[in-house]
Protein backbone atom coordinates (compact mmCIF):
# COMPACT_ATOMS: atom_id res chain seq x y z
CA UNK A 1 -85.61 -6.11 -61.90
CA UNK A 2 -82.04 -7.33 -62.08
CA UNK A 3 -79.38 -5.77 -59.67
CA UNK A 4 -76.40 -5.16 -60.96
CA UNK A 5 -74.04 -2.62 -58.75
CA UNK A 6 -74.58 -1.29 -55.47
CA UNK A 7 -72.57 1.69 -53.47
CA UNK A 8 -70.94 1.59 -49.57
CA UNK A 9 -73.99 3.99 -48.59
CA UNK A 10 -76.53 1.37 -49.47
CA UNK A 11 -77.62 2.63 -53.25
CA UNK A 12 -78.85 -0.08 -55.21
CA UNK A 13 -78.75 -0.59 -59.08
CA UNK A 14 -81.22 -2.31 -61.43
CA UNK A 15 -81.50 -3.28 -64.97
CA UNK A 16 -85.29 -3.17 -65.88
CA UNK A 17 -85.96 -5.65 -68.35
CA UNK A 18 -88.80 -4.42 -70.45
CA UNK A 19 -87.50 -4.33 -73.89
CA UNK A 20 -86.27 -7.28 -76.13
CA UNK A 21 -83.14 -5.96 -76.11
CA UNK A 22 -80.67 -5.75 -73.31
CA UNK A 23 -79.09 -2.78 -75.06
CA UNK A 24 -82.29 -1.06 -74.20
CA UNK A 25 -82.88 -1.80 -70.76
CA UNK A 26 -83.29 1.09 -68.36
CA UNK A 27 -81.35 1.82 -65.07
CA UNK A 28 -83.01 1.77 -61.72
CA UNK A 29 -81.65 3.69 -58.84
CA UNK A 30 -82.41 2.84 -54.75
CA UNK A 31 -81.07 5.33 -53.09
CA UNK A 32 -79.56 4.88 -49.44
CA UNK A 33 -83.19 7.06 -48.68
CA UNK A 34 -85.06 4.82 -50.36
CA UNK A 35 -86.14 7.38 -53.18
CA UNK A 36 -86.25 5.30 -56.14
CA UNK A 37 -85.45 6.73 -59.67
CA UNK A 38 -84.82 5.62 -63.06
CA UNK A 39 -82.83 6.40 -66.14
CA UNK A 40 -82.73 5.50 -69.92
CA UNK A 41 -80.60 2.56 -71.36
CA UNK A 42 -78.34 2.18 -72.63
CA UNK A 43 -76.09 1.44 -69.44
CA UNK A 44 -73.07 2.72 -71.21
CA UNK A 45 -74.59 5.96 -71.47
CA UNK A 46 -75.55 5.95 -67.96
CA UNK A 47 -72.30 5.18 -66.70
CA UNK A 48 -70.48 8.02 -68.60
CA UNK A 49 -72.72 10.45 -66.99
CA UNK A 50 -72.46 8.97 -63.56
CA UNK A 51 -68.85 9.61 -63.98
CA UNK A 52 -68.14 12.46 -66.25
CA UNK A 53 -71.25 13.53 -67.97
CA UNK A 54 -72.98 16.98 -68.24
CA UNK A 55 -76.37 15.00 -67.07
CA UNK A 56 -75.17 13.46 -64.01
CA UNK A 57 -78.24 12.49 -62.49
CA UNK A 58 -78.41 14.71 -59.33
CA UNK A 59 -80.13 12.14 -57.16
CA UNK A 60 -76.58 10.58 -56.34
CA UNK A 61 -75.38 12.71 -54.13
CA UNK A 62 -72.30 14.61 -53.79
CA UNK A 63 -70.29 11.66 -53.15
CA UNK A 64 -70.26 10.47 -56.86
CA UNK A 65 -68.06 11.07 -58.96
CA UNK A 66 -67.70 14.73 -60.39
CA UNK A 67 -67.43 16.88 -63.85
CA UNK A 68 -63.85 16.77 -63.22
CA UNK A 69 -63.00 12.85 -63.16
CA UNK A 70 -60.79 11.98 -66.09
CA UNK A 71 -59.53 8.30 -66.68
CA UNK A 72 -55.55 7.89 -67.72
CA UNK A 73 -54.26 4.63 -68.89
CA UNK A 74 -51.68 3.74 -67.27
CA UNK A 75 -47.92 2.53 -68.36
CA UNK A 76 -47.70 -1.62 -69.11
CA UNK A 77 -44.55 -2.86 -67.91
C-alpha cells in the first residue's frame, strides 16, 4: 500500500495498487481505532464523497466533513 493523507486523530490513507492503472486504484482507510476499510477508485470520486457526497463513507466519524460543505472560489486581487 501507498499512503497518501492522514487526519489529526491518527486516520491513515492508502492507495492499493492492484490494477494497471492508477486511475483504478482503491482507497484504504486506518481508522484512529484501527478498523481498517476500503473504498473503490477512483480517488476523485472518493474525495467528493468524503466531502460532499450522498455516500460519505460512515466509518469517518462525525468529524468529517458534512452534506452541507460547499466550496466558493474566492475573489483574485
Amino acid at each position: 500500500m501507498i499512503e497518501w493523507g492522514g487526519e489529526e486523530d491518527g486516520t491513515t490513507y492508502y492507495f492499493l495498487p492492484e490494477e494497471p492503472d492508477p486511475a483504478d486504484w482503491r482507497v484504504v482507510v486506518e481508522t484512529d481505532e484501527g478498523e481498517w476499510h476500503e473504498a473503490p477508485g477512483p480517488i476523485t470520486e472518493f474525495l467528493l464523497n468524503l466531502a460532499e457526497g450522498p455516500h460519505r463513507p460512515t466509518f469517518l466519524g462525525r468529524y468529517r466533513p458534512g452534506p452541507t460543505l460547499r466550496y466558493h472560489q474566492t475573489s483574485t486581487p
